[in-house]
Protein backbone atom coordinates (compact mmCIF):
# COMPACT_ATOMS: atom_id res chain seq x y z
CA UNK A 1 21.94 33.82 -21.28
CA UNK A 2 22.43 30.30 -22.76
CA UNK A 3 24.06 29.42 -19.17
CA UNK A 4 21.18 31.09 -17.39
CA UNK A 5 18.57 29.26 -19.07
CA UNK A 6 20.53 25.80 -18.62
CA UNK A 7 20.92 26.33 -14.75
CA UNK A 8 16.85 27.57 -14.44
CA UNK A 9 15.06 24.92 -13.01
CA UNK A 10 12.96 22.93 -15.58
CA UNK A 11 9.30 22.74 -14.50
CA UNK A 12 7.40 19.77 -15.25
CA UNK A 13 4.95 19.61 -18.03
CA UNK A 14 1.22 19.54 -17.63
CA UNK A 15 0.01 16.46 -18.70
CA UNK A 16 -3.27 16.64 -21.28
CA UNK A 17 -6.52 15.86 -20.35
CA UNK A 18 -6.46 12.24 -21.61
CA UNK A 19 -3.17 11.50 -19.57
CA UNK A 20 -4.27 12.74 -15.91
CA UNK A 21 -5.28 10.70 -13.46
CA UNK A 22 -8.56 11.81 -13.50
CA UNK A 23 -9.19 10.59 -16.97
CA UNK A 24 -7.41 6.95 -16.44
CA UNK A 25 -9.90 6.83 -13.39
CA UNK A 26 -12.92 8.13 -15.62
CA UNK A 27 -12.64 5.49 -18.54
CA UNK A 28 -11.55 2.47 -16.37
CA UNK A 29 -14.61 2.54 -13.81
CA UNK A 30 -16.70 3.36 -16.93
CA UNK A 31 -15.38 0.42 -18.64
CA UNK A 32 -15.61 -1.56 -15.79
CA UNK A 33 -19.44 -0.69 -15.16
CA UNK A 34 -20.29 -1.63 -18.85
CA UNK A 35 -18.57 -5.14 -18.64
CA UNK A 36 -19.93 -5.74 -15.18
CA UNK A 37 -24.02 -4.29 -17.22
CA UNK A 38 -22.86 -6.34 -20.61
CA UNK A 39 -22.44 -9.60 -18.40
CA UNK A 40 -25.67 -8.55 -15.72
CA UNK A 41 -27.74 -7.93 -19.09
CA UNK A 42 -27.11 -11.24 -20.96
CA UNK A 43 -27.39 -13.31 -17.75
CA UNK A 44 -30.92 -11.54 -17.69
CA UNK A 45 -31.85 -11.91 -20.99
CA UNK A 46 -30.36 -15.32 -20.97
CA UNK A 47 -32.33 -16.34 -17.56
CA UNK A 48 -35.96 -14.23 -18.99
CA UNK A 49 -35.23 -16.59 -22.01
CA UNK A 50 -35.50 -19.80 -20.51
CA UNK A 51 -38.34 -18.61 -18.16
CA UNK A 52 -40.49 -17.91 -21.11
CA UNK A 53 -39.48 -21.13 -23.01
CA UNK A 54 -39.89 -23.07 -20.04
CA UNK A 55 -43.32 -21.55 -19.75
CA UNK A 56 -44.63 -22.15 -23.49
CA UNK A 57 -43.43 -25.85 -22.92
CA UNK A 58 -45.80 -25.99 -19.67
CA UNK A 59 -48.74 -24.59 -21.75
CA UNK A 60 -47.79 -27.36 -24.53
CA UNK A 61 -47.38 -30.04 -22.29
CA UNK A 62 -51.21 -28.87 -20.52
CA UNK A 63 -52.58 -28.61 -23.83
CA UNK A 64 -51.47 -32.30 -24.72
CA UNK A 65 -52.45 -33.77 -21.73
CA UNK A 66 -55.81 -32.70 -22.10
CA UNK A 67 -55.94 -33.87 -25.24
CA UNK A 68 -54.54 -37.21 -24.40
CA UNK A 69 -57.13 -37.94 -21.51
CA UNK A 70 -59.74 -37.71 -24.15
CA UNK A 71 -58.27 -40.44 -26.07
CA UNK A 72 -57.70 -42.33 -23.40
CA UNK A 73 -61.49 -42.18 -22.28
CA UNK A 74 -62.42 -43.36 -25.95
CA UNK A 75 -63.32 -40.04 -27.76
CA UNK A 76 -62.93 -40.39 -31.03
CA UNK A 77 -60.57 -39.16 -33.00
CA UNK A 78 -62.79 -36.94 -34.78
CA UNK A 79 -64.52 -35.62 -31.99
CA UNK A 80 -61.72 -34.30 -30.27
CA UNK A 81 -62.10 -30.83 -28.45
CA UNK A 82 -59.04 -29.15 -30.12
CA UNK A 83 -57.74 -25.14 -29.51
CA UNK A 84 -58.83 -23.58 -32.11
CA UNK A 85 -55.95 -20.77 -31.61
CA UNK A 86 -53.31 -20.29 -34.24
CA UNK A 87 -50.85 -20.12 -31.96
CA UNK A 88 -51.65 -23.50 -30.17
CA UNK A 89 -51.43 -26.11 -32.75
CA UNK A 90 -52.31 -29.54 -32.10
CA UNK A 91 -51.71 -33.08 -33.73
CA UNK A 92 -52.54 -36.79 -32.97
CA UNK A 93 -50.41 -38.92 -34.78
CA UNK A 94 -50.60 -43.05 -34.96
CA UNK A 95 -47.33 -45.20 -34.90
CA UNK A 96 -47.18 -44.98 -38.84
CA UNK A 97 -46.74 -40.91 -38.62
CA UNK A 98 -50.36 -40.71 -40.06
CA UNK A 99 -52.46 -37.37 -39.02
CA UNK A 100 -55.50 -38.84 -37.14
CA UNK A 101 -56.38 -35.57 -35.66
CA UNK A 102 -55.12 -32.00 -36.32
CA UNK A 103 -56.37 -28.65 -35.81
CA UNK A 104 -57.61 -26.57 -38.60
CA UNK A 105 -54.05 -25.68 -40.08
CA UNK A 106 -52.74 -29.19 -39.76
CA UNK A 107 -54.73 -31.54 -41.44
CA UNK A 108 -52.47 -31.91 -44.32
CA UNK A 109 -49.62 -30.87 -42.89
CA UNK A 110 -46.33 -33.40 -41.54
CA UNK A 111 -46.06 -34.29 -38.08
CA UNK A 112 -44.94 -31.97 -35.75
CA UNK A 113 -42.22 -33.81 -34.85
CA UNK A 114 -40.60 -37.17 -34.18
CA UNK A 115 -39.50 -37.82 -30.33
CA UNK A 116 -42.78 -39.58 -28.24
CA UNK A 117 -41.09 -42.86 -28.88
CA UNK A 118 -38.09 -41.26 -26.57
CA UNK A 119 -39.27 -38.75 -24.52
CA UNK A 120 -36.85 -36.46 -22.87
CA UNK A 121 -37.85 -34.35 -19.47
CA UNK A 122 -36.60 -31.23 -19.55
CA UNK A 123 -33.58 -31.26 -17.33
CA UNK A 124 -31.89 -33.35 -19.99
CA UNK A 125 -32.44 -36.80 -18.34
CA UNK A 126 -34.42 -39.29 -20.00
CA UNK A 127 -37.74 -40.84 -18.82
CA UNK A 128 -37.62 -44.39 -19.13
CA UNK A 129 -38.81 -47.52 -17.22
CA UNK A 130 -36.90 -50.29 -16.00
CA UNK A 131 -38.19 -52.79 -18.87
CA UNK A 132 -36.91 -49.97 -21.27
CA UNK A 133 -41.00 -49.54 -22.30
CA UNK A 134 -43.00 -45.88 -21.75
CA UNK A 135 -45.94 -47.42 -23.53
CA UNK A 136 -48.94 -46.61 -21.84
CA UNK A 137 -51.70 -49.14 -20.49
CA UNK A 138 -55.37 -49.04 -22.69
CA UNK A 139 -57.20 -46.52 -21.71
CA UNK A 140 -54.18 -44.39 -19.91
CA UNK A 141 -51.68 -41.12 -21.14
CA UNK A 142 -47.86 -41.21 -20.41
CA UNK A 143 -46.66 -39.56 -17.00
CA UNK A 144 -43.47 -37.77 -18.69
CA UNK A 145 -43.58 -35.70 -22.25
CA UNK A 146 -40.80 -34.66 -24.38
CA UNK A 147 -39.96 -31.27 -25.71
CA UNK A 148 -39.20 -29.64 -28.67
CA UNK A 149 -38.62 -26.47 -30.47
CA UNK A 150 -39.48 -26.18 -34.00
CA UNK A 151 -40.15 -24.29 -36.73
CA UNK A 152 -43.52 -23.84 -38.60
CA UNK A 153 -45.50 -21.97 -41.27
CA UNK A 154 -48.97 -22.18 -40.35
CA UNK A 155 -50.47 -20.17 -42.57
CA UNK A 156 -49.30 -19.65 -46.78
CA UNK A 157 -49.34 -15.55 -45.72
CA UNK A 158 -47.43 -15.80 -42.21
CA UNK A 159 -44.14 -16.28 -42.02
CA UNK A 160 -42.40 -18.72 -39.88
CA UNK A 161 -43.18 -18.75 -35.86
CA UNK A 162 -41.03 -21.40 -33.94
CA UNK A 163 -43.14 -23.44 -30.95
CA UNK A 164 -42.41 -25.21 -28.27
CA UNK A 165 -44.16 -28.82 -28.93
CA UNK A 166 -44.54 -31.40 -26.08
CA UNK A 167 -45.26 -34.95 -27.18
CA UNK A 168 -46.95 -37.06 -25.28
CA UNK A 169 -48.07 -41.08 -25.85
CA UNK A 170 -51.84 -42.07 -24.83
CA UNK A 171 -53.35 -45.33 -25.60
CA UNK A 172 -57.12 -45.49 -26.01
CA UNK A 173 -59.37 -48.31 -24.90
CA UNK A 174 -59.46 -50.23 -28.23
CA UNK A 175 -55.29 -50.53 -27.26
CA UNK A 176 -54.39 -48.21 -29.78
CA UNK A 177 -51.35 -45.95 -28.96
CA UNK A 178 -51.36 -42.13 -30.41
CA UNK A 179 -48.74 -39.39 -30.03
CA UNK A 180 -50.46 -36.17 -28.63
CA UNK A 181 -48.23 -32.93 -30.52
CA UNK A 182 -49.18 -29.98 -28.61
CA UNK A 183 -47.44 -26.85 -29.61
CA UNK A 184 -47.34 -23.10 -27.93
CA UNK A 185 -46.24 -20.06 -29.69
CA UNK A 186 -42.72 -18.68 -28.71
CA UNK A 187 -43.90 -15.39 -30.64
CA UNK A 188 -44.96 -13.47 -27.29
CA UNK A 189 -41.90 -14.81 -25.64
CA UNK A 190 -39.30 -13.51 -28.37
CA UNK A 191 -41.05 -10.02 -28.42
CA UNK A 192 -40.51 -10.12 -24.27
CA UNK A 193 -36.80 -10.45 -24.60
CA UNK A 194 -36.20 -8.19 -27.98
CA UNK A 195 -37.97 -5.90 -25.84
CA UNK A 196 -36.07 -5.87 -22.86
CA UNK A 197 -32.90 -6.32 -25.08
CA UNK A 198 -33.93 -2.98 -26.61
CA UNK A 199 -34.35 -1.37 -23.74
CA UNK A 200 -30.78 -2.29 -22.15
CA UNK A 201 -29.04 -0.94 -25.53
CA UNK A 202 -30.82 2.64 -25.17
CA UNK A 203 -30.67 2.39 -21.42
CA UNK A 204 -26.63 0.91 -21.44
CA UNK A 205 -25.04 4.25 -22.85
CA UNK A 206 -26.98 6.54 -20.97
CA UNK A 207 -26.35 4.88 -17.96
CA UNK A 208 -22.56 4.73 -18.91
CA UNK A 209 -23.02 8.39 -19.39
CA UNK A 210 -23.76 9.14 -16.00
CA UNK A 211 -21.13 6.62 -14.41
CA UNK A 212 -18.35 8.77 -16.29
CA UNK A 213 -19.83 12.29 -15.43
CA UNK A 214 -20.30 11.46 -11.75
CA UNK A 215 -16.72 9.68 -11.55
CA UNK A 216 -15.16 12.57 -13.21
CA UNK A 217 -16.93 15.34 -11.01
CA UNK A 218 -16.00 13.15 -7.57
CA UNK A 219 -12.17 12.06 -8.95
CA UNK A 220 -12.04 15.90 -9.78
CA UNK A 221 -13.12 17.16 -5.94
CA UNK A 222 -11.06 14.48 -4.29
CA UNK A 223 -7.73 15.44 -6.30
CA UNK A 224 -8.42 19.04 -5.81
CA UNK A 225 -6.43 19.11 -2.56
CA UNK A 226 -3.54 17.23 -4.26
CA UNK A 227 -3.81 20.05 -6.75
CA UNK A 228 -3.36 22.36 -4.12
CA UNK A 229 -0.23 20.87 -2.08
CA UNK A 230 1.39 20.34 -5.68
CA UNK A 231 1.26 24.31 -6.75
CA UNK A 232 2.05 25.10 -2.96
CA UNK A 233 4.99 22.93 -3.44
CA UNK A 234 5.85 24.34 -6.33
CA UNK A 235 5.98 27.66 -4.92
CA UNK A 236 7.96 26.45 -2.36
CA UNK A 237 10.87 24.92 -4.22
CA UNK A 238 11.99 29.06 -4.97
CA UNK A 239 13.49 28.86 -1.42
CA UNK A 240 10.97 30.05 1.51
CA UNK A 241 10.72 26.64 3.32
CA UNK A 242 8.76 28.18 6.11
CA UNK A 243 5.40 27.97 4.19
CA UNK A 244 3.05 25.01 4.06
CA UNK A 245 0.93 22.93 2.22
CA UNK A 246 -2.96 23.52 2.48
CA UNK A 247 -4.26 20.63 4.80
CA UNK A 248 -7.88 19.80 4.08
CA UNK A 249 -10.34 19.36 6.88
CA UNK A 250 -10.99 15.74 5.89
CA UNK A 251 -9.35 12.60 7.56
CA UNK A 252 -8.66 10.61 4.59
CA UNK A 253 -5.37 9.44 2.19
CA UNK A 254 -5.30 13.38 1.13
CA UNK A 255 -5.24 14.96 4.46
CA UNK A 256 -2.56 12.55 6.20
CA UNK A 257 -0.20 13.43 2.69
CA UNK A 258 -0.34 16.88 2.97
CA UNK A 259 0.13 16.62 6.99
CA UNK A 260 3.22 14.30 6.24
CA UNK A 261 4.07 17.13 3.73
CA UNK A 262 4.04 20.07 6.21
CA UNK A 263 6.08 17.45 8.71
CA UNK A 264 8.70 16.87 5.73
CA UNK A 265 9.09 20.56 5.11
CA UNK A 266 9.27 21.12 8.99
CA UNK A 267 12.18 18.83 9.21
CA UNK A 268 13.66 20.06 6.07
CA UNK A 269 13.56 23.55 7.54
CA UNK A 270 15.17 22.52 10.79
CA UNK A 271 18.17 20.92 8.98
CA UNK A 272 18.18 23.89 6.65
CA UNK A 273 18.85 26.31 9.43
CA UNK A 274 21.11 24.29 11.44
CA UNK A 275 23.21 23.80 8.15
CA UNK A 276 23.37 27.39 8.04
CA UNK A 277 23.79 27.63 11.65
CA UNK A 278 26.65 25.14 11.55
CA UNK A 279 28.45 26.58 8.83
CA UNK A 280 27.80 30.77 10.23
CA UNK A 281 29.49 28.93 13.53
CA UNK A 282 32.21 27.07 12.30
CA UNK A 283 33.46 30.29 9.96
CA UNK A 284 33.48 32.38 12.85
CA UNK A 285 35.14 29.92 15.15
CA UNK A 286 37.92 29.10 11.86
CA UNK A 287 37.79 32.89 11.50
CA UNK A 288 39.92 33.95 14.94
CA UNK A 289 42.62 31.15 14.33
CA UNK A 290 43.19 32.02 10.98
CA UNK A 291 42.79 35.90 11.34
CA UNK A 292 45.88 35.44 14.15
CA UNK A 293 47.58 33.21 12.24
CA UNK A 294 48.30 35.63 9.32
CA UNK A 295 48.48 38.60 12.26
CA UNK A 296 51.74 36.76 13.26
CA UNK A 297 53.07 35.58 9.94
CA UNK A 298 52.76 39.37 8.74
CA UNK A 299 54.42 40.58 12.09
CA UNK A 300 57.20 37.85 11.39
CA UNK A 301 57.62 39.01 7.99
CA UNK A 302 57.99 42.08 8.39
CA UNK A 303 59.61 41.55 11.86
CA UNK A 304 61.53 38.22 12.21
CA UNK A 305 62.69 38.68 15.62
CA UNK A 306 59.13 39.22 17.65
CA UNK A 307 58.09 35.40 15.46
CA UNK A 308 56.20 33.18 18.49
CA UNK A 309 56.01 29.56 17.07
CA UNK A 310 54.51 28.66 20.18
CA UNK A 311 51.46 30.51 19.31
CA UNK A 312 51.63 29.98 15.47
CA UNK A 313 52.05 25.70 16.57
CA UNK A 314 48.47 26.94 19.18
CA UNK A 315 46.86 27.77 16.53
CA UNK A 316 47.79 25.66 14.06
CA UNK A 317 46.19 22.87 16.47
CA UNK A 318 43.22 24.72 17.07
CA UNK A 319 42.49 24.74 13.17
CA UNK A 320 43.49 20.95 13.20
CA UNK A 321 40.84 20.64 16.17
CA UNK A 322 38.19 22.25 14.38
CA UNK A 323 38.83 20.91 11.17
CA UNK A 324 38.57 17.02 12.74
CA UNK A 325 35.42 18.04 14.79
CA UNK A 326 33.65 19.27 11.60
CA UNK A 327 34.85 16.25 9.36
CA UNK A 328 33.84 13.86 12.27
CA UNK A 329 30.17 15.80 12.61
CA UNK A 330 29.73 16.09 8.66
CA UNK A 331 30.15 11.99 8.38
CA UNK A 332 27.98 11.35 11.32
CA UNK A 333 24.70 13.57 9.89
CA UNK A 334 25.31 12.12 6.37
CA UNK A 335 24.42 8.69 8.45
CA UNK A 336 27.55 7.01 9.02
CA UNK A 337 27.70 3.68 11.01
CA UNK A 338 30.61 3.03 13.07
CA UNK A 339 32.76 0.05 12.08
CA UNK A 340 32.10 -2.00 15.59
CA UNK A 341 34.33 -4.35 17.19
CA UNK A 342 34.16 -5.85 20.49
CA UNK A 343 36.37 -3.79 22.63
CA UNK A 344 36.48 -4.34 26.95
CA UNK A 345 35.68 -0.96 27.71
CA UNK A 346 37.27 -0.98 31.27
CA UNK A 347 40.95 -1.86 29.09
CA UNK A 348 40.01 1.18 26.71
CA UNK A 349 40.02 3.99 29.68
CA UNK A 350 43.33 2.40 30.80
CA UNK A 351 44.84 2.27 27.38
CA UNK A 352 43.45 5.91 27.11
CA UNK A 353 44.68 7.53 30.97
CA UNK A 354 47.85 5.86 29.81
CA UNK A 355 48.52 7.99 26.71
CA UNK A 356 47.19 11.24 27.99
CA UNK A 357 49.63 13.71 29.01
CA UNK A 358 49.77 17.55 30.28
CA UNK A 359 46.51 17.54 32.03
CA UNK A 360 46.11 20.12 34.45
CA UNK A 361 44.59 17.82 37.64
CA UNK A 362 45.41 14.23 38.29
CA UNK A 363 42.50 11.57 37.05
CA UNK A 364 41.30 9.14 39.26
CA UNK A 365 40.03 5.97 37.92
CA UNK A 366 37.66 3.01 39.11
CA UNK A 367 37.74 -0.41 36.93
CA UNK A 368 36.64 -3.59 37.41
CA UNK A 369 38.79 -6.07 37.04
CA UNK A 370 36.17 -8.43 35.41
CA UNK A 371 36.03 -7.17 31.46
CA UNK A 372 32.75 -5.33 30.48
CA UNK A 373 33.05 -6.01 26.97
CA UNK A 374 30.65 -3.75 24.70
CA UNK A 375 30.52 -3.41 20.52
CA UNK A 376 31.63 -0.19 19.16
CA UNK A 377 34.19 1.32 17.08
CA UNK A 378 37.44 1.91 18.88
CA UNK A 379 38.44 5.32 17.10
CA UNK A 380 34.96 6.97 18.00
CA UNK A 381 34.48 5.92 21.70
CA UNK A 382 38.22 6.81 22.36
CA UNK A 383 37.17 9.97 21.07
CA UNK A 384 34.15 10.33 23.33
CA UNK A 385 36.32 9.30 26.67
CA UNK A 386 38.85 11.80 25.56
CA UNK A 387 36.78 14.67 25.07
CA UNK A 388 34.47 13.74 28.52
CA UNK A 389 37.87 14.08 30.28
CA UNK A 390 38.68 17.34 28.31
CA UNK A 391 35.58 18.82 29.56
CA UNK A 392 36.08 17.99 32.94
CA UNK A 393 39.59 19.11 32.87
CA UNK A 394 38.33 22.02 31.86
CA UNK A 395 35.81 22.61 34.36
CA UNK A 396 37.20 20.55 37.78
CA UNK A 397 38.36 22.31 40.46
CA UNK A 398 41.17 19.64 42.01
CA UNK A 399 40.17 16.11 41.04
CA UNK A 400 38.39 14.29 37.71
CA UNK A 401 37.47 10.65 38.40
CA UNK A 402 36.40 8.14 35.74
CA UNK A 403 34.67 5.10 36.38
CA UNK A 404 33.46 2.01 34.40
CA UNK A 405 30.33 -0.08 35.90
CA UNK A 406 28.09 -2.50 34.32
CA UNK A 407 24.34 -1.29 34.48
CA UNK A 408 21.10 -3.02 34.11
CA UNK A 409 19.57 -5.25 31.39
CA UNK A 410 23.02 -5.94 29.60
CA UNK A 411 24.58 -2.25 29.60
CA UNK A 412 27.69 -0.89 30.55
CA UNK A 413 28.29 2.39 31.97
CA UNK A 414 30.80 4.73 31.84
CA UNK A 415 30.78 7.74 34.91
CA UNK A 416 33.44 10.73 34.12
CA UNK A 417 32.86 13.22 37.05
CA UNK A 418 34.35 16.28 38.51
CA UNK A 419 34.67 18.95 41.60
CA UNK A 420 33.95 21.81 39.34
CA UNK A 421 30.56 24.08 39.41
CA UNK A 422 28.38 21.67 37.52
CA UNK A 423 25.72 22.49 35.53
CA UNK A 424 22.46 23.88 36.25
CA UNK A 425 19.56 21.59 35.19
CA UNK A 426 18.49 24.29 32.71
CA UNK A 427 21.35 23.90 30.57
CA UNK A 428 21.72 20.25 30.94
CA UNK A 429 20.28 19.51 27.52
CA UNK A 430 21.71 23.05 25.76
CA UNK A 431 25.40 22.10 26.41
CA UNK A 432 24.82 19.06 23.61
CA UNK A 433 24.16 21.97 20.66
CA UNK A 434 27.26 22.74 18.70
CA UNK A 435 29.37 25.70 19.11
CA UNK A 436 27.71 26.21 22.18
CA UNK A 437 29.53 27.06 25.29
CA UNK A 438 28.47 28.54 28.93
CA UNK A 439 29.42 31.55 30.14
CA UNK A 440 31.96 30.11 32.90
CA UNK A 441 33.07 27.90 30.07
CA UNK A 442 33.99 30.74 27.65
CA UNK A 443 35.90 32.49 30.24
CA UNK A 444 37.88 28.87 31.14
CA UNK A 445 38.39 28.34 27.93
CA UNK A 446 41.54 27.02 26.11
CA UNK A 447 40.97 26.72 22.59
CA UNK A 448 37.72 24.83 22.61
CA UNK A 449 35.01 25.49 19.70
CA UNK A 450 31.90 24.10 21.39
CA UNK A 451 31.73 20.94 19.57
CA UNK A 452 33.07 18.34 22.01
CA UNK A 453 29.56 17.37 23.98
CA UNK A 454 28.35 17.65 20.95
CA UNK A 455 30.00 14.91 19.16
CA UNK A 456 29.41 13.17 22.39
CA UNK A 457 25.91 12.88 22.31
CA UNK A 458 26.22 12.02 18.55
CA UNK A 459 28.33 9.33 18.97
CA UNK A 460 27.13 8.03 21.32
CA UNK A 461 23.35 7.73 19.90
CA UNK A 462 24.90 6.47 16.81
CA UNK A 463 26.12 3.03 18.84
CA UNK A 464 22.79 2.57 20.53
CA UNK A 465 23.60 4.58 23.80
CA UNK A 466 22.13 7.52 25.83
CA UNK A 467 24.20 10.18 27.53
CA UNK A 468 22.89 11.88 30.92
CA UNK A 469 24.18 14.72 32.75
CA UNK A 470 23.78 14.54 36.77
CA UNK A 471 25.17 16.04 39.97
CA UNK A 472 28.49 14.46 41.24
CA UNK A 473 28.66 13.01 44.98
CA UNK A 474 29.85 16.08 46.63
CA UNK A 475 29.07 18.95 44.36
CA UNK A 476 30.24 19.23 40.43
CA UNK A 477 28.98 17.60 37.16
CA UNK A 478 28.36 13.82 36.20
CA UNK A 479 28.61 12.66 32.73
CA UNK A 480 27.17 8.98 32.69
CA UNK A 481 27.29 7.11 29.16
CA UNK A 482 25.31 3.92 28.79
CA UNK A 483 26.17 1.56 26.32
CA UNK A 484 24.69 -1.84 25.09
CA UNK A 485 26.64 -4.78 26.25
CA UNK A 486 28.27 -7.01 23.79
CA UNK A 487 26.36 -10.05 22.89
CA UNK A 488 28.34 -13.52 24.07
CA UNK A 489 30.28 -14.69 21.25
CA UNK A 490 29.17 -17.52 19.85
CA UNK A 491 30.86 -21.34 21.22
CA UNK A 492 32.23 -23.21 18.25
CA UNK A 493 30.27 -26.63 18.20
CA UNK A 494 32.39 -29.55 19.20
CA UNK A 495 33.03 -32.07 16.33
CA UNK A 496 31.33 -35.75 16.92
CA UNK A 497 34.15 -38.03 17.67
């Protein structure tokens, strides 16, 4: 049971709530939309602010002026048309700080402030003339006036209100020069942005609210589908790889994963079956061999005068056949590259026609003398010559012929051909499948498994190549291999005297 358990495949977890990918989404756009209102909100408040101070300074400042041009003209001081609002105080001040004028609150009370004598504009820069004087002429106000926020009780039962004064300097006929205070209440303006402030911190959480309901519902739909092709996978994993993932209608990221998906258990469902198609064929191809070899070692055993080594040593090389075709095929699907070297591929059939023996017809061969060098591994494309020249030993009816050309754009080709029956253009592809063999083949057949092309083709793709099967001049089959030419070798540079 314990073993059972151990060998049952564990299935992941479902992560909580707080840990899916819908909730990460949720809380960071959330968080990001109440950082991006926080900073919108204070840059508001911030700008509102200043608009309102601003303002109240403009009222000050026409409040003063007014104000001013009456002493200018020669009013006196106690005849001066003053606001009588509370929230618009007003002061005219001489150069020794005493009250001349004041509204009704500020007859006793201190100057408003201290700054005529260096007005300030307000953008920061000060106002002054090139002689370093802003003293007005008789009878005249100052262009620029200075600004100032403070702080005042007007009445014993009020409490504080803060202002915005603007001081301006007038001198009146007699050459006297005043300092016009003109204050405007910053009440209204506070009230403006407490409001508004008030309104973003009940609005803010709400709105928040929303942003993480609607970016919950949406994350929820769009992962839905990923949902889906996770549990189908799931399903899948027991073994049936001929179902699919559900494939939404949509075009987007979703869509194109679970189509990749369906393409990735396609492929894995091809290789699947040819696995099992490779190893049902090579058990009944290792099955007659063997099954004859222990025929004849129980015949010899039990009858040592009927033993036939020459059929025990036939069979024992068709299981030594097999058994190198299947190693060779098994390290070319797991993606082996062949170890290349540059080899002169006309010198490689010669080497190769040289070494063969007990062929059945005589092999004709056409070579260049000029070297047609290529880059591949020795071992392998021996093993592809040899097993082209098998196959048309096996099929020829009096001659094979092998020929080595070079081809176009930097190739080399490599034409085995025979006199045999060829092969119909139906089957030109199907003869490349392993453990596949033609009818005419089977019945000419000598010990072959069906894996020769096949290694061919593999081979040969594996260094870069393409094999074609054709029509031979005069009736039979053409096998034409077209490899990539080896690449100059690099000249050593001469050393400078």
């Amino acid at each position: 049971m314990a073993e059972q358990t151990a060998a049952a495949p564990s299935q992941p977890r479902q992560p909580r709530w707080w840990g899916s990918v819908r909730a990460r989404t949720t809380l960071a756009s959330t968080l990001v939309v109440a950082l991006a209102l926080v900073a919108a909100g204070a840059a508001v408040l911030w700008v509102l602010q200043r608009n309102l101070v601003d303002s109240a300074g403009l009222q000050a400042e026409v409040v003063a002026r007014e104000v001013a041009t009456q002493v200018a003209v020669g009013t006196p001081f106690d005849h001066l048309n003053m606001p009588d609002e509370d929230d618009r105080p007003v002061q005219v001040v001489d150069a020794d700080r005493k009250v001349l004028a004041a509204g009704d609150d500020l007859h006793h009370a201190p100057p408003l402030a201290d700054f005529a004598r260096a007005p300030h504009r307000p953008d920061g820069h000060d106002d002054h003339d090139d002689d370093d004087d802003d003293t007005p002429a008789r009878g005249s106000a100052s262009e620029h006036a200075a600004f100032r926020t403070v702080t005042l009780k007007l009445h014993d039962d009020h409490s504080d209100q803060d202002f915005q004064v603007a001081g301006l300097l007038a001198t009146s006929p007699t050459g006297q020069t005043v300092t016009v205070y003109a204050g405007a209440s910053l009440d209204t303006e506070q009230q403006a942005v407490d409001g508004v402030r008030d309104a973003m911190l009940i609005g803010l959480p709400a709105l928040l609210l929303v942003v993480a309901a609607v970016t919950w519902l949406v994350t929820r739909r769009a992962l839905r589908p990923v949902e889906g092709i996770r549990a189908e996978l799931a399903e899948i994993m027991g073994g049936d790889l001929s179902r699919r993932v559900p494939q939404p209608a949509s075009r987007d990221e979703v869509a194109r994963l679970a189509q990749t998906t369906n393409a990735t258990l396609a492929a894995l469902e091809k290789s699947t079956e040819r696995q099992r198609q490779f190893v049902a064929d090579a058990s009944h191809e290792l099955r007659s061999p063997i099954a004859s070899l222990r025929t004849q070692l129980e015949v010899a055993r039990a009858h040592p005068h009927l033993l036939e080594l020459d059929g025990l040593i036939e069979d024992t090389v068709r299981l030594e056949r097999v058994a190198t075709d299947l190693l060779l095929l098994a390290r070319l699907d797991a993606g082996e590259r062949p170890r290349a070297e540059r080899l002169d591929l006309p010198e490689l059939v010669r080497d190769e026609l040289a070494h063969r023996s007990g062929d059945r017809l005589p092999i004709t061969a056409d070579l260049p003398d000029a070297p047609l060098p290529v880059s591949a591994s020795r071992t392998q494309l021996t093993r592809v010559l040899g097993n082209l020249l098998d196959n048309a030993q096996r099929h020829a009816g009096s001659v094979v012929r092998v020929a080595v050309r070079r081809g176009s754009a930097d190739s080399v080709v490599l034409d085995v051909t025979d006199d045999g029956p060829g092969v119909p253009p139906a089957d030109r592809e199907r003869i490349f499948t392993r453990f596949i063999r033609l009818d005419d083949a089977r019945t000419r057949d000598e010990g072959g498994a069906g894996l020769g092309l096949a290694i061919v083709r593999d081979v040969v793709h594996r260094h870069d190549g393409r094999i074609e099967v054709g029509d031979a001049d005069g009736g039979g089959a053409r096998f034409t291999v077209t490899l990539p030419a080896a690449p100059r070798p690099t000249e050593p540079v001469p050393a400078a005297p």
